[in-house]
N, C-alpha and C. Protein backbone atom coordinates (compact mmCIF):
# COMPACT_ATOMS: atom_id res chain seq x y z
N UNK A 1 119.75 93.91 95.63
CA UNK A 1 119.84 93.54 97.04
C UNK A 1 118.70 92.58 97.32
N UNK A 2 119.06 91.12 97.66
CA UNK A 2 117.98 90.67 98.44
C UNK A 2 117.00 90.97 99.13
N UNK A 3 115.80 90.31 99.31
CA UNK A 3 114.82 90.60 100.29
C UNK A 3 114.90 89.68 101.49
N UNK A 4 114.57 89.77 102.40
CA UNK A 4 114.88 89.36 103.70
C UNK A 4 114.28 87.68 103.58
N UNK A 5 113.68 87.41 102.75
CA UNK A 5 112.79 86.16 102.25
C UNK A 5 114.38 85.41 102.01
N UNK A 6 114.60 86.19 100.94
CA UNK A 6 116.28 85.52 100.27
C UNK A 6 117.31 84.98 100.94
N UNK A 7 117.19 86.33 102.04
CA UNK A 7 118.51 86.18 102.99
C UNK A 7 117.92 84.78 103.97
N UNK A 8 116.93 85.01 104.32
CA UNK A 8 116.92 83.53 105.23
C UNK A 8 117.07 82.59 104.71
N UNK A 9 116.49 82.59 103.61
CA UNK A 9 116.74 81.17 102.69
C UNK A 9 117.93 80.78 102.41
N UNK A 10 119.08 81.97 101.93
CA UNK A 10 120.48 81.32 102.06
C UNK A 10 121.28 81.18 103.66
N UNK A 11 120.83 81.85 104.40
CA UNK A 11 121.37 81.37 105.70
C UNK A 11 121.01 79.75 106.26
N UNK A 12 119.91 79.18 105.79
CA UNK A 12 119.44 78.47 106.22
C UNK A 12 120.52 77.18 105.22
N UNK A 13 120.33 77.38 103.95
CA UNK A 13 121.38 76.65 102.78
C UNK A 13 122.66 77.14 103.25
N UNK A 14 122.90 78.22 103.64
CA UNK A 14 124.56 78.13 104.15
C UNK A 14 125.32 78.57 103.16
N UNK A 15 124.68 79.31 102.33
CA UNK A 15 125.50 80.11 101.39
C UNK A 15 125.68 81.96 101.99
N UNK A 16 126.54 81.90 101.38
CA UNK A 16 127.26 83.39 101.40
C UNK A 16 126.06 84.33 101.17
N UNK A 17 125.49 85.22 101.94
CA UNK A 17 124.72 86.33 101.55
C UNK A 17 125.16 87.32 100.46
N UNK A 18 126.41 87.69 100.79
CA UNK A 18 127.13 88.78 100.30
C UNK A 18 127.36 88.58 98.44
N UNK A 19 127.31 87.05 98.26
CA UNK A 19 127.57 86.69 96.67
C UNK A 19 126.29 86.96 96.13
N UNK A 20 125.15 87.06 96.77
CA UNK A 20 123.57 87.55 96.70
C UNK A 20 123.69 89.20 95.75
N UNK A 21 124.74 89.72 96.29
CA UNK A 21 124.30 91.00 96.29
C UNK A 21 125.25 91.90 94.98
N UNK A 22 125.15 92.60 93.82
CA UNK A 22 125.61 93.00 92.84
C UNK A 22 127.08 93.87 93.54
N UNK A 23 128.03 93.92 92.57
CA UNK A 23 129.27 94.13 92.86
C UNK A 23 129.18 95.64 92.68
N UNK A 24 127.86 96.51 92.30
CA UNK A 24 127.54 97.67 91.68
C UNK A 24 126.92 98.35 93.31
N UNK A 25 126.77 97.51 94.21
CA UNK A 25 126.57 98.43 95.65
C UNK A 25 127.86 98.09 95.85
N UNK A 26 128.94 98.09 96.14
CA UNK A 26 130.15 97.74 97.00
C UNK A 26 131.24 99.19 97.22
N UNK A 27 131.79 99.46 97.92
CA UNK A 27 132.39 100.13 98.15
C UNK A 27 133.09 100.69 97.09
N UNK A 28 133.53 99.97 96.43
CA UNK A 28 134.58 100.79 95.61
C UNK A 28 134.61 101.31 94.16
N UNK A 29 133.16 100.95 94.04
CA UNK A 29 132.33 101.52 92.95
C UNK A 29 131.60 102.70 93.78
N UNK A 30 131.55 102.68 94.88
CA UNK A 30 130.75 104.26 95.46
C UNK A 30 132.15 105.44 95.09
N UNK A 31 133.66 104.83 95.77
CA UNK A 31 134.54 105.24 95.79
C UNK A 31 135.04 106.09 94.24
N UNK A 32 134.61 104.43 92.87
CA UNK A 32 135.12 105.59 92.07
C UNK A 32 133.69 106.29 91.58
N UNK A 33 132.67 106.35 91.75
CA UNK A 33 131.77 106.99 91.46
C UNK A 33 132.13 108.81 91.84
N UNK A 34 132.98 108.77 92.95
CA UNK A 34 133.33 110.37 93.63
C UNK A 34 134.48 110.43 93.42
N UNK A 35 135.26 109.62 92.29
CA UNK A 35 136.56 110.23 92.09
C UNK A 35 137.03 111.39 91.77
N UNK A 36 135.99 111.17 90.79
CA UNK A 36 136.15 112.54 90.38
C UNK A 36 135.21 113.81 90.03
N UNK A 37 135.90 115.10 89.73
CA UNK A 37 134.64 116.31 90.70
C UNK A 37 133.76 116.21 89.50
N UNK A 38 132.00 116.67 90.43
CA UNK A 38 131.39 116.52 89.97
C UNK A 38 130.60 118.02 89.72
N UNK A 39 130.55 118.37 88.58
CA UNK A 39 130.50 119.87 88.17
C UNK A 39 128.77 119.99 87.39
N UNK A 40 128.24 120.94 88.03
CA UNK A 40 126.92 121.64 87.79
C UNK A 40 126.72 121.72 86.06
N UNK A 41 125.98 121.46 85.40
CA UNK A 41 126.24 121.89 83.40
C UNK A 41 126.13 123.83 83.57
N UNK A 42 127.39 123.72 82.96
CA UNK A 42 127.52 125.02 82.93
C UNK A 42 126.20 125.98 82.45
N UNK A 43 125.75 125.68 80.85
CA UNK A 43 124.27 126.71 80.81
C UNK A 43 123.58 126.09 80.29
N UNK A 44 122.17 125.55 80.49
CA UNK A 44 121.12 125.21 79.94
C UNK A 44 121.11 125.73 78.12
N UNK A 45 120.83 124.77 77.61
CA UNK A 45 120.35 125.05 76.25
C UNK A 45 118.84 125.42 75.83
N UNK A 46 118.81 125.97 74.57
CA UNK A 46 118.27 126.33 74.33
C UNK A 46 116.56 125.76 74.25
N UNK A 47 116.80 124.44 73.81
CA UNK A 47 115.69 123.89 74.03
C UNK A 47 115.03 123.10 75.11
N UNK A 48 115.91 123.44 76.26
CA UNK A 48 115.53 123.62 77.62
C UNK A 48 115.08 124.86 78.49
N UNK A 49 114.78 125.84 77.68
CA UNK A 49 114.70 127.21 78.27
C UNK A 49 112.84 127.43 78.40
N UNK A 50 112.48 128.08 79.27
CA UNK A 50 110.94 127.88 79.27
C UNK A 50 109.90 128.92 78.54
N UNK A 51 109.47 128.87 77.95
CA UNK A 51 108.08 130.12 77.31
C UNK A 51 108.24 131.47 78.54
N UNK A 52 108.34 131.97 77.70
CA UNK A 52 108.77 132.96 78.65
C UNK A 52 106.87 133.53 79.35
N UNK A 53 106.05 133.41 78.64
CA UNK A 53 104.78 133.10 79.94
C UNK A 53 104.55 132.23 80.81
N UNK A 54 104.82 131.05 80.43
CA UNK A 54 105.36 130.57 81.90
C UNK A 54 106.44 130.33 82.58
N UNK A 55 107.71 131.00 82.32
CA UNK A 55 108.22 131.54 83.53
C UNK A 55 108.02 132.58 84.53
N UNK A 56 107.16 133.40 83.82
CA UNK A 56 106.42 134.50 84.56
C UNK A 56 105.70 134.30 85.60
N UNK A 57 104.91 133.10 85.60
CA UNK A 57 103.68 132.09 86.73
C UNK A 57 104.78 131.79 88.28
N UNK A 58 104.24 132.57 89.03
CA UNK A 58 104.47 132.27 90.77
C UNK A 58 103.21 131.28 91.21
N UNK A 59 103.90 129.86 91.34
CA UNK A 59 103.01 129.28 91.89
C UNK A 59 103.21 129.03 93.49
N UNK A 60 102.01 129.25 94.13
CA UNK A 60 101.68 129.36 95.26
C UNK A 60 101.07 127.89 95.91
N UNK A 61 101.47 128.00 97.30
CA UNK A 61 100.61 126.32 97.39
C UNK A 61 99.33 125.98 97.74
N UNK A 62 98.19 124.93 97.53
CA UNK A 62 96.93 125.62 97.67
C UNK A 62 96.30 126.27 99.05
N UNK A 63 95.27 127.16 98.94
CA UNK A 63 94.30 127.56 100.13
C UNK A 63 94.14 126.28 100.83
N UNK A 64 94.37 125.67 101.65
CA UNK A 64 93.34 124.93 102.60
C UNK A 64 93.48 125.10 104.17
N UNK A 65 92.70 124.57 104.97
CA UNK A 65 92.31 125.00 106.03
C UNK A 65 92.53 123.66 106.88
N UNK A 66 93.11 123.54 108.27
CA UNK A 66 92.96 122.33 109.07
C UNK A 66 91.97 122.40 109.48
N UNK A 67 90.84 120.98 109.52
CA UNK A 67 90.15 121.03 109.55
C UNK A 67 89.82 120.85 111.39
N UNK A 68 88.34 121.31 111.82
CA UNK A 68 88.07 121.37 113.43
C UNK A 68 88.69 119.81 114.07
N UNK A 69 88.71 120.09 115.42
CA UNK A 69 88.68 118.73 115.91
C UNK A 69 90.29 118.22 116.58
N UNK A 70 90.29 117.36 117.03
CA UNK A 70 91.57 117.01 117.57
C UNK A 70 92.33 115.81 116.05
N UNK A 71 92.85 115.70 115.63
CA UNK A 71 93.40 114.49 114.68
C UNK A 71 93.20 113.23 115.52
N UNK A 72 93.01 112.78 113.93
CA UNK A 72 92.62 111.17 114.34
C UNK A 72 93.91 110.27 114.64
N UNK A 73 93.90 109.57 115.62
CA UNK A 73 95.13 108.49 115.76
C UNK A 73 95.49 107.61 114.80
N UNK A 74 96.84 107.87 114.13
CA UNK A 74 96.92 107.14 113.16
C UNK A 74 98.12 105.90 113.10
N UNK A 75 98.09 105.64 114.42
CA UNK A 75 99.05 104.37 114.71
C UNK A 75 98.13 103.25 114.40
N UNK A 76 99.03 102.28 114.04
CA UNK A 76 98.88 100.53 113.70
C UNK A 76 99.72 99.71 114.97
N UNK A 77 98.63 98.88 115.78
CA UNK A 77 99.52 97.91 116.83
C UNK A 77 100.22 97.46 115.80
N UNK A 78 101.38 96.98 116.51
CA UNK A 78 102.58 95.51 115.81
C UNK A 78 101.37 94.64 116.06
N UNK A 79 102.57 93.36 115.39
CA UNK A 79 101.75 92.06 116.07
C UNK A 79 102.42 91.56 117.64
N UNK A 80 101.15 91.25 118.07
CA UNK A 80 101.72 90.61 120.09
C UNK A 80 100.96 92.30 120.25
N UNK A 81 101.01 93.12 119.96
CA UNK A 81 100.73 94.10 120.68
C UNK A 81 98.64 94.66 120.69
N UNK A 82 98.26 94.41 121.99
CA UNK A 82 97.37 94.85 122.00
C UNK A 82 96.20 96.23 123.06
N UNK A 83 95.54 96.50 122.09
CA UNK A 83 95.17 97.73 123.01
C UNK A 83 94.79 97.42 124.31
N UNK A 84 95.21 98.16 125.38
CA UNK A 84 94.69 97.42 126.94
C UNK A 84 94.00 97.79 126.97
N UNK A 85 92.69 96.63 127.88
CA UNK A 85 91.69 97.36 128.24
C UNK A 85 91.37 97.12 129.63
N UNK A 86 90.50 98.35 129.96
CA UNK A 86 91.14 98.66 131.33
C UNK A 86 89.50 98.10 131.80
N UNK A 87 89.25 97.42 133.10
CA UNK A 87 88.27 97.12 133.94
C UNK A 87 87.68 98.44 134.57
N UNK A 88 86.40 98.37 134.57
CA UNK A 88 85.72 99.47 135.07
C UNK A 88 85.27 99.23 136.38
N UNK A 89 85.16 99.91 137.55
CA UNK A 89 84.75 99.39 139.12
C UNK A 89 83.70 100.84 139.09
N UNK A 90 83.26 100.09 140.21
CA UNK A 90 81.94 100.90 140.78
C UNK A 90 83.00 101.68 141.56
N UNK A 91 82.53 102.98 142.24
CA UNK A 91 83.05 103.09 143.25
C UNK A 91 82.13 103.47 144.50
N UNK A 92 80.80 103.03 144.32
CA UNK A 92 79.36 102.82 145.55
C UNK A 92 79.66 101.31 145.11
N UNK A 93 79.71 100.93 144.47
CA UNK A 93 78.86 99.34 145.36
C UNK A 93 80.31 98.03 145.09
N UNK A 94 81.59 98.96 143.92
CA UNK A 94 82.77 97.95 143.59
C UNK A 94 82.53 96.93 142.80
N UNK A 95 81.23 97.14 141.74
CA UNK A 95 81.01 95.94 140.61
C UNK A 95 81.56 96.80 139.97
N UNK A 96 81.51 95.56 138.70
CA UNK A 96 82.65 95.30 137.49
C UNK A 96 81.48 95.79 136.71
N UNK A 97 82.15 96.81 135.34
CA UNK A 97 81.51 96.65 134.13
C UNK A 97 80.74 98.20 133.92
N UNK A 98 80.57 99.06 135.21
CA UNK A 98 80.13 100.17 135.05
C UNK A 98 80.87 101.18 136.43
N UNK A 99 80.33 102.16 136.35
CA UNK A 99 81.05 103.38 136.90
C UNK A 99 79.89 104.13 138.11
N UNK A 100 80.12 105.00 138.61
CA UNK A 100 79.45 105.41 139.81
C UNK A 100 78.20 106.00 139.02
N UNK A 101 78.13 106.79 138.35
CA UNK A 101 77.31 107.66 137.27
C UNK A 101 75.98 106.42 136.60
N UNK A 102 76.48 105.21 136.40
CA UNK A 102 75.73 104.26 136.08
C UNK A 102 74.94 103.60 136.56
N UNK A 103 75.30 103.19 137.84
CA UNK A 103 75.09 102.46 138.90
C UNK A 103 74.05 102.27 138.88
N UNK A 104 73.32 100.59 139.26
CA UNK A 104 71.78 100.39 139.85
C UNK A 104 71.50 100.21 140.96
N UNK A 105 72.61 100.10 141.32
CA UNK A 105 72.57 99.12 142.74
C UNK A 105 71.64 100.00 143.58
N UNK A 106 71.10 99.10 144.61
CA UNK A 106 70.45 100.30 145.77
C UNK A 106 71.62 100.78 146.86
N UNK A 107 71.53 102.38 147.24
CA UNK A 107 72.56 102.51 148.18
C UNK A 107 72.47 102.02 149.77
């Protein structure tokens, strides 16, 4: 299957996408792929059979612990997309850039 590089490049030349693409994805090779039934191997052989000490082994999955804290944000902007940022106002004196808690102004 093409990569999207491909496909523009023949859209742009004006060729057929579809002749791009192997006759081995197409429908009717999925079709006879399920023609017919498809049956489990009846019994494992012999030299597929396991040590019988380790078939005995229950494995378990490991100890670990989530760790404290809230999780970290793990999104990526697109591109065009950026984090907003928001303007800060006074709300004693209505400057830009800090918050009431900050403030120098005289009241």
């Amino acid at each position: 299957i093409p990569c999207s590089h491909a496909i523009a490049a023949t859209l742009k030349a004006n060729v057929n996408v579809e002749g791009l693409v192997s006759d081995v994805y197409s429908i009717d090779y999925l079709k006879a792929a399920y023609a017919e039934h498809v049956l489990p191997p009846a019994e494992l052989d012999s030299s597929h059979r396991l040590a019988d000490n380790v078939a005995s082994i229950t494995l378990n999955p490991p100890s670990t612990r989530r760790p404290p804290g809230r999780p970290r944000k793990k999104r990526f902007f697109s591109r065009g997309e950026m984090k907003k940022i928001r303007r800060r106002y006074c709300s004693r004196c209505k400057g830009l850039g800090h918050n009431r808690a900050t403030c120098k102004q005289a009241i």
